[in-house]
N, C-alpha and C. Protein backbone atom coordinates (compact mmCIF):
# COMPACT_ATOMS: atom_id res chain seq x y z
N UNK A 1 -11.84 -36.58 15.59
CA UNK A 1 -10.87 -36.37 14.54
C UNK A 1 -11.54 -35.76 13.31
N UNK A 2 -12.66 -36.07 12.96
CA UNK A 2 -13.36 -35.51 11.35
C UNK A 2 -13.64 -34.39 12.41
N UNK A 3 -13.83 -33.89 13.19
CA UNK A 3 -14.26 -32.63 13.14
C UNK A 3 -13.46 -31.45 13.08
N UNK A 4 -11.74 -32.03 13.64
CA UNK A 4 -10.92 -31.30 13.47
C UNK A 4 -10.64 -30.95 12.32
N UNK A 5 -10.96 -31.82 11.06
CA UNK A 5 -10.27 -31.85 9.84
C UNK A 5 -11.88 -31.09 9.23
N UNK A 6 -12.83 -30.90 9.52
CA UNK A 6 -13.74 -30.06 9.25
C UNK A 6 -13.71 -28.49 9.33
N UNK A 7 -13.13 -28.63 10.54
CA UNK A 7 -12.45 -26.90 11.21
C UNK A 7 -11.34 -26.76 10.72
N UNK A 8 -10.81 -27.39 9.94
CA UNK A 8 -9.17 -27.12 9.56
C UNK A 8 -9.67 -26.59 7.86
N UNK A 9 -10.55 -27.59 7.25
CA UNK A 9 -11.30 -27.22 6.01
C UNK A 9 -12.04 -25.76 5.75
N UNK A 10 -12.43 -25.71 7.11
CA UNK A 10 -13.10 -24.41 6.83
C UNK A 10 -12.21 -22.99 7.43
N UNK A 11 -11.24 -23.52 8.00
CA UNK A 11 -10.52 -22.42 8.47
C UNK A 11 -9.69 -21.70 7.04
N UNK A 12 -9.65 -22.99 6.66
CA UNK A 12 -8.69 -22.51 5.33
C UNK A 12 -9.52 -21.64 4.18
N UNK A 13 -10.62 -22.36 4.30
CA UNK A 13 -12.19 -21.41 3.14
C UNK A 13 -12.09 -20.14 3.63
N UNK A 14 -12.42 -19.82 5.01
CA UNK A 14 -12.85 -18.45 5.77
C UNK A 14 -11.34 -17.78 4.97
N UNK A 15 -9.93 -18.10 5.60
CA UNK A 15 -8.98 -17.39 4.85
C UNK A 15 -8.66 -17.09 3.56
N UNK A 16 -9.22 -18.28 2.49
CA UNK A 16 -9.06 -17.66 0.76
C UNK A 16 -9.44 -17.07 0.82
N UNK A 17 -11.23 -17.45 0.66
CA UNK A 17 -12.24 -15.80 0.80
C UNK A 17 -11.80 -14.65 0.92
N UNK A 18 -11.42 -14.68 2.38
CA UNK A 18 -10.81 -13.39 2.66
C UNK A 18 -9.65 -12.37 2.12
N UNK A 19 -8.73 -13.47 1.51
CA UNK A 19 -8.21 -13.13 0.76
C UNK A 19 -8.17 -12.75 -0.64
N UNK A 20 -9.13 -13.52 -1.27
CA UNK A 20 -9.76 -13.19 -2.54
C UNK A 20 -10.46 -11.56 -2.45
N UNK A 21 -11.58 -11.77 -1.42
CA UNK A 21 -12.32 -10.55 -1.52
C UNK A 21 -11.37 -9.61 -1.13
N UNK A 22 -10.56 -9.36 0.03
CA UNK A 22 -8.98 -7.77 -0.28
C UNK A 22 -8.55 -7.77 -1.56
N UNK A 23 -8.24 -8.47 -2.43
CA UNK A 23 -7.54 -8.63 -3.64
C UNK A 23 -8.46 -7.88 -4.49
N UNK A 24 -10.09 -8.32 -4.11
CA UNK A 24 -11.05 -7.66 -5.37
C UNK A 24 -11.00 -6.35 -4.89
N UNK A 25 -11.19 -6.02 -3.22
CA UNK A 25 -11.41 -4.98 -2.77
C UNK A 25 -10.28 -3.47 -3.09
N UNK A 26 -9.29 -4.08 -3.06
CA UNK A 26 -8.12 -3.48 -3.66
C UNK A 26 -8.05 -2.72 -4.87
N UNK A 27 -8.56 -3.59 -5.91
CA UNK A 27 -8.23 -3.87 -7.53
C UNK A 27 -9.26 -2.79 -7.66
N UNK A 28 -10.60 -2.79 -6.84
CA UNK A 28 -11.74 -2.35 -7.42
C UNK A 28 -11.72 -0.79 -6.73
N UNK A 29 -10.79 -0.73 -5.73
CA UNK A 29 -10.54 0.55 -5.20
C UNK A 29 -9.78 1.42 -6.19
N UNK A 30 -8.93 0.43 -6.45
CA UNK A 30 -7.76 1.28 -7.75
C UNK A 30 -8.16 1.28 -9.04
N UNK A 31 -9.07 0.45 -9.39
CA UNK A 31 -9.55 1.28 -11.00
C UNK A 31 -11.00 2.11 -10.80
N UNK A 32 -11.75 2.14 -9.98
CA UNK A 32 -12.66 3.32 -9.16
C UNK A 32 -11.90 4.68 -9.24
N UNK A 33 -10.92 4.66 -8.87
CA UNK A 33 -10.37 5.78 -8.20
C UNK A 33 -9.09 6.44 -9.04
N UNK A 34 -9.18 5.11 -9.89
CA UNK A 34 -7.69 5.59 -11.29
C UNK A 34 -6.88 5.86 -10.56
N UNK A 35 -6.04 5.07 -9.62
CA UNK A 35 -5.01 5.45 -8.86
C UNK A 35 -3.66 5.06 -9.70
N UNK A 36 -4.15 3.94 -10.54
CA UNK A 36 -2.51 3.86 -11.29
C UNK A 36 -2.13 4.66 -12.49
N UNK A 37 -3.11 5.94 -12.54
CA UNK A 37 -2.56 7.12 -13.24
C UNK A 37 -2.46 8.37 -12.38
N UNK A 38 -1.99 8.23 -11.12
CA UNK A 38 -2.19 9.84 -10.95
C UNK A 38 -0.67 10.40 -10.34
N UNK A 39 0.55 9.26 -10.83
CA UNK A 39 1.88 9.54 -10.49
C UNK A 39 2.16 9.40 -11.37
N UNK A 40 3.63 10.11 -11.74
CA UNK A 40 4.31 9.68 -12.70
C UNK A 40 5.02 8.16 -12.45
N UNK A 41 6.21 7.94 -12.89
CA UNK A 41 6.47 6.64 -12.77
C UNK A 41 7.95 7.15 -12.21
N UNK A 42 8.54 8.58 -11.82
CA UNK A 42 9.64 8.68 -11.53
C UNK A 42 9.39 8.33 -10.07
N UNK A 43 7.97 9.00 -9.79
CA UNK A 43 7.46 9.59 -8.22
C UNK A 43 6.94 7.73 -7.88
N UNK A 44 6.72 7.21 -8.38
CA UNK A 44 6.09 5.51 -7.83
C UNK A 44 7.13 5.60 -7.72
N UNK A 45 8.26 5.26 -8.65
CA UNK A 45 9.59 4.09 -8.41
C UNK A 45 10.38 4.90 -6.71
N UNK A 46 9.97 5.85 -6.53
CA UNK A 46 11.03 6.87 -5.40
C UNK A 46 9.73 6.39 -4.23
N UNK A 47 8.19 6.23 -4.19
CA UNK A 47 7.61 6.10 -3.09
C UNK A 47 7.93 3.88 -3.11
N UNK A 48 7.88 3.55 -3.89
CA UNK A 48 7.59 2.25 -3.95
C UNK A 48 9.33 1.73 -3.06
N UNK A 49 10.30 2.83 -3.83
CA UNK A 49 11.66 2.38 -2.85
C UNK A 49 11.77 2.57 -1.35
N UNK A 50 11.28 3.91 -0.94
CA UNK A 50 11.02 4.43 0.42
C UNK A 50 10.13 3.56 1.01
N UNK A 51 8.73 2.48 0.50
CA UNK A 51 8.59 1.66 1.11
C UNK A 51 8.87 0.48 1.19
N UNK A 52 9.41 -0.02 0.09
CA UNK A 52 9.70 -1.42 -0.06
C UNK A 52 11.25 -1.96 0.53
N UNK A 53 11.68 -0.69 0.09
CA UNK A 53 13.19 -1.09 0.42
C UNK A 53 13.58 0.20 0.86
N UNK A 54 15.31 0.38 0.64
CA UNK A 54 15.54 1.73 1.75
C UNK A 54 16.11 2.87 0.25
N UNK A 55 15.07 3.91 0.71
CA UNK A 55 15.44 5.24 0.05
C UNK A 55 14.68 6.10 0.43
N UNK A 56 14.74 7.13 0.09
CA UNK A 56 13.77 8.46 0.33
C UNK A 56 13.15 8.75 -0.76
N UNK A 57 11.80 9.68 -0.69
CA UNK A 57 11.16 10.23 -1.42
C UNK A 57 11.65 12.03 -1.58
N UNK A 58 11.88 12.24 -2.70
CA UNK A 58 11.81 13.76 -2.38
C UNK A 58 10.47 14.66 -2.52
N UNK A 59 10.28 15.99 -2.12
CA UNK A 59 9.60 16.94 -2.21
C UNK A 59 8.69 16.74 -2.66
N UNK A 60 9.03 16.67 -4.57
CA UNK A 60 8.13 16.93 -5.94
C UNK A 60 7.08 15.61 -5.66
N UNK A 61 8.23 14.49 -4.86
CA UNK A 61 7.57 12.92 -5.28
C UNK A 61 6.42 13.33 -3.97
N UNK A 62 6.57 13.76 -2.81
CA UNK A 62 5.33 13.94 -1.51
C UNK A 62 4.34 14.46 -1.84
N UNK A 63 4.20 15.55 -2.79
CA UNK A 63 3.49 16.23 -3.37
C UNK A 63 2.73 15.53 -4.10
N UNK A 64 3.02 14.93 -5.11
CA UNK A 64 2.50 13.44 -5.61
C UNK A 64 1.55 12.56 -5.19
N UNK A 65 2.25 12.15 -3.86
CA UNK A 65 1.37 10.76 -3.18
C UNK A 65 0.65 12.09 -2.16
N UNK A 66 0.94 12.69 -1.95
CA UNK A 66 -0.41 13.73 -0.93
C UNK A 66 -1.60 14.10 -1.88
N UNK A 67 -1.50 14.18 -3.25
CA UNK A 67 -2.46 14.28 -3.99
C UNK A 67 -3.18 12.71 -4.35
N UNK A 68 -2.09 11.75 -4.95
CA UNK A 68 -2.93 10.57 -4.93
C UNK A 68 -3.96 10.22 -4.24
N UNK A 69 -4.03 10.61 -2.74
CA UNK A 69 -4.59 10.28 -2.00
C UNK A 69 -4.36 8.79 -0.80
N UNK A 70 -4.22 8.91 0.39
CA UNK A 70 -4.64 8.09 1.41
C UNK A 70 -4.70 6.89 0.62
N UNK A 71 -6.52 7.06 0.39
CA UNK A 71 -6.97 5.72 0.34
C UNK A 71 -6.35 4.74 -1.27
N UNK A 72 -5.86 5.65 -2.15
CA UNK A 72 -5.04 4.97 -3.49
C UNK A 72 -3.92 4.50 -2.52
N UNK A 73 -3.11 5.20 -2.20
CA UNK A 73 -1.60 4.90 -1.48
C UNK A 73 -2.32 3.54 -0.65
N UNK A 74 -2.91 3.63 -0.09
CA UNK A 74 -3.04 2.27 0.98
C UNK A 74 -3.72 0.97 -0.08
N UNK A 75 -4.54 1.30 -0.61
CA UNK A 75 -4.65 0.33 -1.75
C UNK A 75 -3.36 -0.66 -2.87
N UNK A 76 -2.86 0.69 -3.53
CA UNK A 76 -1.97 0.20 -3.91
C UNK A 76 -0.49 -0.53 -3.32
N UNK A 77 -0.43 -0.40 -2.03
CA UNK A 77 0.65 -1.01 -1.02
C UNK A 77 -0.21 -2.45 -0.49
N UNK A 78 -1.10 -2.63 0.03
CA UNK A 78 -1.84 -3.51 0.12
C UNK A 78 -1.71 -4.43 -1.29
N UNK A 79 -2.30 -3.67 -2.88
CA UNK A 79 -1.81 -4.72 -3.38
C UNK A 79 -0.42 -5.57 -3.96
N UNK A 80 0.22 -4.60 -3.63
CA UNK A 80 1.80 -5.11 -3.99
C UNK A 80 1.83 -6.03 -3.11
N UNK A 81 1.67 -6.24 -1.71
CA UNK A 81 1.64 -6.49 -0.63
C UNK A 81 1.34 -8.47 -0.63
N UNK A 82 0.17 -8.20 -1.61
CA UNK A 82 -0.63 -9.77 -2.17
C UNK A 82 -0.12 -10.12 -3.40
N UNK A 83 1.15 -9.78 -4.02
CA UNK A 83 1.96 -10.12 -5.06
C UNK A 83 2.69 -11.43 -5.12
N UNK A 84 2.74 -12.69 -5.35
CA UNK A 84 3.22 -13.78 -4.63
C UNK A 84 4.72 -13.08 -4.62
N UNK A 85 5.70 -12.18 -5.40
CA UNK A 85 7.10 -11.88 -5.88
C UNK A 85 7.46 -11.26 -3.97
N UNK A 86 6.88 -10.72 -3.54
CA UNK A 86 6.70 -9.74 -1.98
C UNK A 86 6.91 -10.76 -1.33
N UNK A 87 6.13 -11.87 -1.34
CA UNK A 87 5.94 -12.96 -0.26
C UNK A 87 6.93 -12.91 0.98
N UNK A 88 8.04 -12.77 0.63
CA UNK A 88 9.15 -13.02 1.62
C UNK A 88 9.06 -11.30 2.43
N UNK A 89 8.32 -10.48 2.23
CA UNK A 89 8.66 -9.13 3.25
C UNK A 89 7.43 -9.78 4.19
N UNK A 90 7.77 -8.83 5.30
CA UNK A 90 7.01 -8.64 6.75
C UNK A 90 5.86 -7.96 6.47
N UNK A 91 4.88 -8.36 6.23
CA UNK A 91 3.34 -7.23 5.91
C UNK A 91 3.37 -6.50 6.82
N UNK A 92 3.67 -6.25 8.22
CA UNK A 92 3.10 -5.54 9.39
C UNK A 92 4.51 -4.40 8.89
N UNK A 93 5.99 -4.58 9.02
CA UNK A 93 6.97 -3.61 8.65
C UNK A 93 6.67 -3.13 7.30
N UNK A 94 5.82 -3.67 6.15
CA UNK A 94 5.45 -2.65 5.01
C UNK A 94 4.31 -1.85 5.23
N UNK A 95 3.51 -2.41 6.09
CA UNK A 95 2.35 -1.09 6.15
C UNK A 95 2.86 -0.13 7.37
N UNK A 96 4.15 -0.62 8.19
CA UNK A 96 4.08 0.40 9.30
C UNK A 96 5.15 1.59 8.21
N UNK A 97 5.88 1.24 7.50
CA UNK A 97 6.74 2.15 6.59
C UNK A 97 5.82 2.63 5.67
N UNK A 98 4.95 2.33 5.52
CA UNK A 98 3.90 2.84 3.81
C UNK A 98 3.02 3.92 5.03
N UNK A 99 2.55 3.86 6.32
CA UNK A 99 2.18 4.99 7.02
C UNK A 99 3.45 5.96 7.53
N UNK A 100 4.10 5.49 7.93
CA UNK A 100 5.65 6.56 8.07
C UNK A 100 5.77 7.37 6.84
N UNK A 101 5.87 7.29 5.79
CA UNK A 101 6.24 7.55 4.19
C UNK A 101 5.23 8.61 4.10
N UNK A 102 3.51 8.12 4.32
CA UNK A 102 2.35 9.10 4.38
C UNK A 102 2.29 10.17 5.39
N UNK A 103 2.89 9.41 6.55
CA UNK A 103 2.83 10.63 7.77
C UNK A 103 4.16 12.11 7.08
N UNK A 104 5.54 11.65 6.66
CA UNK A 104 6.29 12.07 6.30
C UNK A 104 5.45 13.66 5.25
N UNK A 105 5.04 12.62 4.18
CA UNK A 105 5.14 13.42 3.35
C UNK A 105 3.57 14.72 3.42
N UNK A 106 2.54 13.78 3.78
CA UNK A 106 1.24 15.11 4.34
C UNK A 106 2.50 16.22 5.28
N UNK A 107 3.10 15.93 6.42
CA UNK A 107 3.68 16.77 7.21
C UNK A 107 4.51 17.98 6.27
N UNK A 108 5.41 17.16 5.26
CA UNK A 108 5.86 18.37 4.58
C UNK A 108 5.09 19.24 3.58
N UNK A 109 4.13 18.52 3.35
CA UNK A 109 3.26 19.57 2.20
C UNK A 109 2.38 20.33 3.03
N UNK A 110 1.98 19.82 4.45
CA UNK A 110 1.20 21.03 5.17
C UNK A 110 2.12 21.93 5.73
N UNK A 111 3.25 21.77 6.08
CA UNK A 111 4.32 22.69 6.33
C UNK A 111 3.98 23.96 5.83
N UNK A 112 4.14 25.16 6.42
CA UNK A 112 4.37 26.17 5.86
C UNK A 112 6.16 26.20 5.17
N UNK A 113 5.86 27.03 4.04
CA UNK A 113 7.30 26.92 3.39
C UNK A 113 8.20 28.45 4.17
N UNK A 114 9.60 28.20 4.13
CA UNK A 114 10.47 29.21 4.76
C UNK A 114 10.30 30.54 4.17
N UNK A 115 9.93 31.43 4.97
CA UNK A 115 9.66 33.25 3.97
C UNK A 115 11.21 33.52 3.16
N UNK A 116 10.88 33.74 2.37
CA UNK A 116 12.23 34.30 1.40
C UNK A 116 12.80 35.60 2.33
């Protein structure tokens, strides 16, 4: 019995940790990388709806997060992600929509555009 409650003690340590250090890993990705300046706030609120909840991004806004970059976009979804307010979404359906959203929008900015 104490050993179960030893492994139950430390199962729970191994998981803060882990959770602590994504949280730093996150935080320290996004002020490294100044990711919470490189959108406007029209283009977040239109990518943050397309993933959080249901809307689309347009054009101007893809253009946006294809420049932010990958690794900001996955950072910053990750940390919304560890927000206690989120708690109640599906982590696995927000990162599979926050890569849909990225696949989306790289596809239209590598697009060639229609010849006039």
């Amino acid at each position: 019995m104490a050993s179960l409650n030893v492994y139950s003690v430390l199962v729970v340590l191994f998981l803060t940790c882990g959770v602590v250090m994504a949280t730093k890993e996150n935080d320290q990705i996004i002020k490294e990388s100044n990711c919470e300046t490189k959108m406007g706030l029209h283009c977040v609120l239109e990518a943050f709806t397309s993933i959080f909840n249901i809307g689309s991004i347009s054009n101007k806004c893809c253009g946006d997060l294809v420049v932010l970059g990958k690794v900001c976009h996955s950072a910053l979804v990750k940390r919304t992600l560890e927000n206690p307010v989120f708690k109640y979404l599906n982590p696995a359906t927000i990162i599979a929509k926050s890569i849909q959203t990225w696949n989306n929008c790289l596809a239209l900015i590598d697009s060639p555009s229609p010849s006039a």
